[in-house]
Protein backbone atom coordinates (compact mmCIF):
# COMPACT_ATOMS: atom_id res chain seq x y z
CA UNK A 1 -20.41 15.26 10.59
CA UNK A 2 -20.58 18.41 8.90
CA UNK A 3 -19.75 18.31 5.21
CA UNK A 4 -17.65 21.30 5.61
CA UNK A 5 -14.89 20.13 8.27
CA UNK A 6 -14.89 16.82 6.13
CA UNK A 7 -14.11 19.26 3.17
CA UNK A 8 -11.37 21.39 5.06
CA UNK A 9 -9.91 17.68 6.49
CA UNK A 10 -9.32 16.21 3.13
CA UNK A 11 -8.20 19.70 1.85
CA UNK A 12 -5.39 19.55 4.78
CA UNK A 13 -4.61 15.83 4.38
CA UNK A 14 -3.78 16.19 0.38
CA UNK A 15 -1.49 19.47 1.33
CA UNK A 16 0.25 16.91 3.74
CA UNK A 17 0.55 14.04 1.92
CA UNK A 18 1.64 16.61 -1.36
CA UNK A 19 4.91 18.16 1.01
CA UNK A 20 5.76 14.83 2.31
CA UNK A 21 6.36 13.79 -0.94
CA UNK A 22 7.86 17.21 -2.28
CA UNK A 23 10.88 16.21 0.40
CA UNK A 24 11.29 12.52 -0.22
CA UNK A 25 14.13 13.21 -2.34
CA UNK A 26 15.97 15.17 0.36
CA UNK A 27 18.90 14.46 2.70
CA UNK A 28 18.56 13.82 5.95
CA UNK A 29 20.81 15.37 8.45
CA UNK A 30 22.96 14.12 10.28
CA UNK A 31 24.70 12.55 7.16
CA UNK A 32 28.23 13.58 7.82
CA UNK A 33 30.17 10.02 8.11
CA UNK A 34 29.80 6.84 5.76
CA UNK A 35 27.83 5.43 8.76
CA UNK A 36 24.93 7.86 8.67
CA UNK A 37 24.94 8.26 4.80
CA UNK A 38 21.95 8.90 2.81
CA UNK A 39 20.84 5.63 0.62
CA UNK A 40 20.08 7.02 -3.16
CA UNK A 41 18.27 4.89 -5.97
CA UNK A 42 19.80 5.00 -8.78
CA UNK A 43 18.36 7.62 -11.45
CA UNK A 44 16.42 9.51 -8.84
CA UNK A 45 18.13 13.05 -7.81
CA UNK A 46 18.68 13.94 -3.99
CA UNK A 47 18.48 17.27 -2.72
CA UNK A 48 21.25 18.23 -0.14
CA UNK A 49 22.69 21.66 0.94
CA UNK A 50 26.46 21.86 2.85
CA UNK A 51 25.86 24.50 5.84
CA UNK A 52 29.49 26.05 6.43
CA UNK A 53 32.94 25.30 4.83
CA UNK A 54 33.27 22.15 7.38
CA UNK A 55 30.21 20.17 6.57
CA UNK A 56 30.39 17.19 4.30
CA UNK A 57 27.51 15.20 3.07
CA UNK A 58 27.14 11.13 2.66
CA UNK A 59 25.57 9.37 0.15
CA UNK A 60 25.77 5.83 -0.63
CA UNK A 61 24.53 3.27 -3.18
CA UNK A 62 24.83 -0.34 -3.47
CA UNK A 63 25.32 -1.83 -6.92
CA UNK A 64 26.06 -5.61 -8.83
CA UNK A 65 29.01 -6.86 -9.90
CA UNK A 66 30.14 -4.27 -12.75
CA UNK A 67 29.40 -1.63 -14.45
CA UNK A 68 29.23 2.40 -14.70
CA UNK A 69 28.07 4.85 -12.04
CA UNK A 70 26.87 8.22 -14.21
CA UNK A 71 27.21 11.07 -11.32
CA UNK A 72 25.28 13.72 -11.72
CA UNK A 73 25.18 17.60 -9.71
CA UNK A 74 23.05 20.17 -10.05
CA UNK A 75 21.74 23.46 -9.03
CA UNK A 76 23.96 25.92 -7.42
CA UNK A 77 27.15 23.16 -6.63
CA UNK A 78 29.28 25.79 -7.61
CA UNK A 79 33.03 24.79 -6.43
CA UNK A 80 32.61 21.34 -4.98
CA UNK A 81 34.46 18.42 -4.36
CA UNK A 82 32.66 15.43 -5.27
CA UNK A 83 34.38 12.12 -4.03
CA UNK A 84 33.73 8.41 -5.24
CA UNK A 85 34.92 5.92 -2.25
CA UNK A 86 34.58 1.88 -2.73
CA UNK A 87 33.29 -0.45 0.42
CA UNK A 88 36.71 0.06 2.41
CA UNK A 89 36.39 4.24 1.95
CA UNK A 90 39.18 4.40 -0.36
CA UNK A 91 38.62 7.24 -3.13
CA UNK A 92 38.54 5.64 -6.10
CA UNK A 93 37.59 8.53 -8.05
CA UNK A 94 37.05 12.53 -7.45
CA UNK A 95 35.82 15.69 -9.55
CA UNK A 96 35.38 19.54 -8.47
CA UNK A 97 32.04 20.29 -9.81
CA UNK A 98 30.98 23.79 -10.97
CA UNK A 99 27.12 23.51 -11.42
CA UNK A 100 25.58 21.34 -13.64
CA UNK A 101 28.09 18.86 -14.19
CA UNK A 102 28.59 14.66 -15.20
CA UNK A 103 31.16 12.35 -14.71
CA UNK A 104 31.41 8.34 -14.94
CA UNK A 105 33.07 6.13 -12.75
CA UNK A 106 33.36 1.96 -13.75
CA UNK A 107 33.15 -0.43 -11.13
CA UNK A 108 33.89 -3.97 -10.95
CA UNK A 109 32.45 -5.14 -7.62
CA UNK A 110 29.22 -5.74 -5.62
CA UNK A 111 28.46 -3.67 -2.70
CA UNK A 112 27.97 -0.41 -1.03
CA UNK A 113 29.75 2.86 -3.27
CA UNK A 114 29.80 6.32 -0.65
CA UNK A 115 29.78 9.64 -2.39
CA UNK A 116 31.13 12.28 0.04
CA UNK A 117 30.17 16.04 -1.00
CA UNK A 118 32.05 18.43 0.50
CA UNK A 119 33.13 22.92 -0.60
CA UNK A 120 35.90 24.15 -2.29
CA UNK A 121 34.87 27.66 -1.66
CA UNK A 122 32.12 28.47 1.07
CA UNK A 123 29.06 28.16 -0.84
CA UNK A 124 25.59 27.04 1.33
CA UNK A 125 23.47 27.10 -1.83
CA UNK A 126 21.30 23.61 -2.69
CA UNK A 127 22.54 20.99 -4.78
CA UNK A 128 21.17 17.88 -6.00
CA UNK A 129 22.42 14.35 -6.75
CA UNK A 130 21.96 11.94 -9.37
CA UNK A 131 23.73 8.74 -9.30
CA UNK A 132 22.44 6.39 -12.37
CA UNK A 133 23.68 3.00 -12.60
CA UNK A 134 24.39 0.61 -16.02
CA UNK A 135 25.35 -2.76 -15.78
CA UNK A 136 25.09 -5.85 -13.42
CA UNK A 137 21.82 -4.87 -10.52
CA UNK A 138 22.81 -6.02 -7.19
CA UNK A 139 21.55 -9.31 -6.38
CA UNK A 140 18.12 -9.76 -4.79
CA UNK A 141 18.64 -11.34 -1.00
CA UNK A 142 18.10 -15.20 -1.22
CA UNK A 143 16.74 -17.21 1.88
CA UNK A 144 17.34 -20.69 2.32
CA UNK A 145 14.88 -23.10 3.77
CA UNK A 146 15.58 -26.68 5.44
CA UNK A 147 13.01 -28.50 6.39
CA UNK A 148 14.06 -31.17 8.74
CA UNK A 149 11.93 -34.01 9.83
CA UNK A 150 11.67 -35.20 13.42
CA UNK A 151 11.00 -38.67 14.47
CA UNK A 152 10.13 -40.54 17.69
């Protein structure tokens, strides 16, 4: 094979590889109900962007026992409604954001938290999200073995 398509191959293959990972951190659409929300990891920001005044953005995050969420927005967020729900979508805490903003919310029980992003005033300019999490990690998955014995 000539050593100059091998050259151009593995020059295309890093530019993939580098813009698949340049949008990792970005929603995925359609994440307009708790049901399609975006799953975030706690300390690492997701990108997200509300299209007209009637879209809405889900993002969720599962957490231990208790502790604090730190919510973070930034970029151009400027005039939005940023809403903390629990497990059964009740809001258990909400800020308007103007840019670069932080607020904590405590929480005192495992499972999935939903952060619903949605405009005060029409604004389709890119935010980001940063949810970091102190306190009790969830708990790992456990599986349980038997081992039965059979006999004849």
């Amino acid at each position: 094979m000539d050593m100059n398509i091998v050259t151009r191959l593995l020059f295309f293959l890093s530019l993939f590889l580098m813009a698949v990972g340049a949008f990792a951190d970005a929603e995925v659409e359609s994440n307009d109900t708790p049901a399609t929300a975006n799953t975030l990891t706690s300390g690492v920001a997701m990108s997200g962007q509300l299209f007209n005044s009637s879209d809405v953005d889900y993002f969720k995050i599962t957490v231990g026992s208790s502790g604090t969420m730190q919510i973070r927005t930034s970029g151009y967020a400027s005039c939005t409604k940023v809403e903390v729900l629990n497990s059964s979508q009740q809001v258990i805490a909400s800020e308007n954001v103007f840019g670069d903003t932080t607020f904590s919310v405590g929480f005192n029980q495992a499972g999935s938290y939903f952060f619903k992003i949605s405009q005060n005033i029409p604004n389709t300019a890119p935010y980001a999200l940063t949810v970091s999490i102190t306190g009790d990690p969830p708990s790992a998955p456990t599986i349980s073995l038997q081992s039965k014995t059979h006999s004849s």
